[in-house]
Each structure stands twice: as structure tokens, then as C-alpha cells.
C-alpha atoms as a PDB file:
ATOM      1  CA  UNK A   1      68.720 -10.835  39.106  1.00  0.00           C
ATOM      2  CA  UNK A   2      72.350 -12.029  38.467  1.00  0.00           C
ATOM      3  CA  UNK A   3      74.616 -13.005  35.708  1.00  0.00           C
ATOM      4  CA  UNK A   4      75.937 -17.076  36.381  1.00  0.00           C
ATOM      5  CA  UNK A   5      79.514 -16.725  35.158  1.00  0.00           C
ATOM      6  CA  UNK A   6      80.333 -19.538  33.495  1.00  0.00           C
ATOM      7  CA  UNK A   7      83.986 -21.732  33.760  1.00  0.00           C
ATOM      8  CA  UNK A   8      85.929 -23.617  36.116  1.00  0.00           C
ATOM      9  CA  UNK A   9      84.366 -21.839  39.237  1.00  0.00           C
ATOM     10  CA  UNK A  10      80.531 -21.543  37.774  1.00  0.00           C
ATOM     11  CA  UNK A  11      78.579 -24.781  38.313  1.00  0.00           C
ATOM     12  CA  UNK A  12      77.615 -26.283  35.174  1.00  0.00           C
ATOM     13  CA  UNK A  13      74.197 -26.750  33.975  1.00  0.00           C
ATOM     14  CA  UNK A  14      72.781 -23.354  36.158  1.00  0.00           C
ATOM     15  CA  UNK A  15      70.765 -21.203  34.174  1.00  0.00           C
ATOM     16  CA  UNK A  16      73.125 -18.268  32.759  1.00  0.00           C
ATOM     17  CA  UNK A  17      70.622 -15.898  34.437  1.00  0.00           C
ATOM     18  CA  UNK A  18      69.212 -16.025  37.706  1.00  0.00           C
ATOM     19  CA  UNK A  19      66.277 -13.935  38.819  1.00  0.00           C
ATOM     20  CA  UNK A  20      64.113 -13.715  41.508  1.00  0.00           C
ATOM     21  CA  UNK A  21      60.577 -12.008  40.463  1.00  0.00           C
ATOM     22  CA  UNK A  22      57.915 -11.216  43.081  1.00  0.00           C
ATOM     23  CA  UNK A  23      58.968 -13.918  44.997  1.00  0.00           C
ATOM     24  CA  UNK A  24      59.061 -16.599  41.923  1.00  0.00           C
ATOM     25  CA  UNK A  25      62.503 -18.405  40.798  1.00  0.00           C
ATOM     26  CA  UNK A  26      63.103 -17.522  37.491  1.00  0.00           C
ATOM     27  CA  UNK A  27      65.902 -19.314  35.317  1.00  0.00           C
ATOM     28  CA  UNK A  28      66.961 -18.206  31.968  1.00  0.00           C
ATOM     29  CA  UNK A  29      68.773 -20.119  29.987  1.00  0.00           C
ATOM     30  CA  UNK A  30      70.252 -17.851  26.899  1.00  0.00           C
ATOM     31  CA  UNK A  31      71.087 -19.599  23.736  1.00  0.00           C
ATOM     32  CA  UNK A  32      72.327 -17.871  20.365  1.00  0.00           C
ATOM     33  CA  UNK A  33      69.890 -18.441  17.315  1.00  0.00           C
ATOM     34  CA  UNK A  34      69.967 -22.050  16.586  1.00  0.00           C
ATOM     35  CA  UNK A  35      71.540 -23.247  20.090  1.00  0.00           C
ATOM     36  CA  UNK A  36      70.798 -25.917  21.927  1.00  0.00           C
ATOM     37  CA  UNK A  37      70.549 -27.076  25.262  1.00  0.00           C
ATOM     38  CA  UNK A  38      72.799 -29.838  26.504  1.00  0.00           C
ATOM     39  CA  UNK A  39      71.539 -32.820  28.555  1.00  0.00           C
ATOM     40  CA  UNK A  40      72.841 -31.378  31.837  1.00  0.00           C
ATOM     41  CA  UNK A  41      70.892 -28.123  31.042  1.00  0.00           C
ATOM     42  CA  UNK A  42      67.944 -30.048  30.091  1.00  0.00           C
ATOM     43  CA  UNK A  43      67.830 -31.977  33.518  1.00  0.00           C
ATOM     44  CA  UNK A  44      68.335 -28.628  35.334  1.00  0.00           C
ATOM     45  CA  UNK A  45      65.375 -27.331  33.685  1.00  0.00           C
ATOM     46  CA  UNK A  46      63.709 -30.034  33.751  1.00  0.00           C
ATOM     47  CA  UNK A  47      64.717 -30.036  37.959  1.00  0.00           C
ATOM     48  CA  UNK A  48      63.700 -26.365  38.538  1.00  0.00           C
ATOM     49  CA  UNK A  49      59.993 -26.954  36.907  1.00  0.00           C
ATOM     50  CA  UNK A  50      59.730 -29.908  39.127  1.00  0.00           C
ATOM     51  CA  UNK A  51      60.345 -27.738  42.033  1.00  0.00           C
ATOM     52  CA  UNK A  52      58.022 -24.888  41.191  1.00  0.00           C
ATOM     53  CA  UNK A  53      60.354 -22.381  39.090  1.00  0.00           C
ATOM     54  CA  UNK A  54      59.671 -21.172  36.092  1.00  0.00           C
ATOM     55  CA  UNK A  55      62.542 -21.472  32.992  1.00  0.00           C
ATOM     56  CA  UNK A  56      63.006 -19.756  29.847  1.00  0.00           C
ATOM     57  CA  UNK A  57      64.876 -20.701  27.246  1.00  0.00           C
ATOM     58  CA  UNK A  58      65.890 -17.588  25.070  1.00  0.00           C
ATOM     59  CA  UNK A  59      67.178 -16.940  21.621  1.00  0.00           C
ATOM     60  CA  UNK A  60      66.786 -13.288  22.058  1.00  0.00           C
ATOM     61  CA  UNK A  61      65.811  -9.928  24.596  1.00  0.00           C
ATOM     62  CA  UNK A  62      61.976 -10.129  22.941  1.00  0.00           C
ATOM     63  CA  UNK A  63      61.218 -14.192  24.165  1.00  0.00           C
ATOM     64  CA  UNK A  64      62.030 -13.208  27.640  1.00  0.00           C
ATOM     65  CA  UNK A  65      60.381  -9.760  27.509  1.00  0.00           C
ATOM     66  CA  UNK A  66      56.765 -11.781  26.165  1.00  0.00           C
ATOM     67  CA  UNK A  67      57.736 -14.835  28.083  1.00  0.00           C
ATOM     68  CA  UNK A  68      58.239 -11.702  31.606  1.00  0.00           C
ATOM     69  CA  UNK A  69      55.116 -10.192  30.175  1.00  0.00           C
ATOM     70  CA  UNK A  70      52.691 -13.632  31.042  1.00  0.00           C
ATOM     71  CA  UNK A  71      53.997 -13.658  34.775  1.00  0.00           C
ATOM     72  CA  UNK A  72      53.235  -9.950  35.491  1.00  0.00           C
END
């Protein structure tokens, strides 16, 4: 897994969290509570499902720890 650094080098709309899991893409997209995404972000997600990776989209550590939990 790696941390997307955001800014003028970072590519905007990535996933801020990239992870590869037993061979399955994983994208998560970390939002504070109440966040949303923006239309880029939505297309990238929307991209990456198309394409057979799996997104979350996480207010906090315990949606991607039950969201982790389902792909084990």
C-alpha cells in the first residue's frame, strides 16, 4: 500500500490510498466526517469499478477495516 501525496506533483482525482491486496486494486478515498467527493473523484471511482477494482470511500479507520474485512 502507498500514501498518494497530494499537490502540484500528485495527479488529481487518484485515490489518497493505494493498495494492492492479494492481487486486487484497492482505492481508498479518505474523506473527514461530512466530506465529499468531487466530480473528478467521482469519475475516478466510478473508472476503477469499471475496470475491476474495488473503492472505498472512508470517513474513518473502522469503514475500511469492515469494508477490508468482506474481501478477506
Amino acid at each position: 500500500a502507498w500514501k498518494e501525496h497530494g499537490g502540484m506533483y500528485g495527479t488529481a482525482g487518484l485515490p489518497d490510498i493505494i493498495v494492492c491486496l492479494q492481487g486486487r486494486f484497492i482505492g481508498i478515498e479518505v474523506k473527514k466526517p461530512g466530506g465529499k467527493l468531487t466530480k473528478l473523484q467521482e469519475i475516478t471511482i466510478r473508472d476503477i469499478e469499471r475496470a475491476g477494482g474495488i473503492m472505498v470511500v472512508a470517513h474513518s479507520l473502522c469503514e475500511v477495516q469492515e469494508r477490508l474485512k468482506t474481501l478477506a
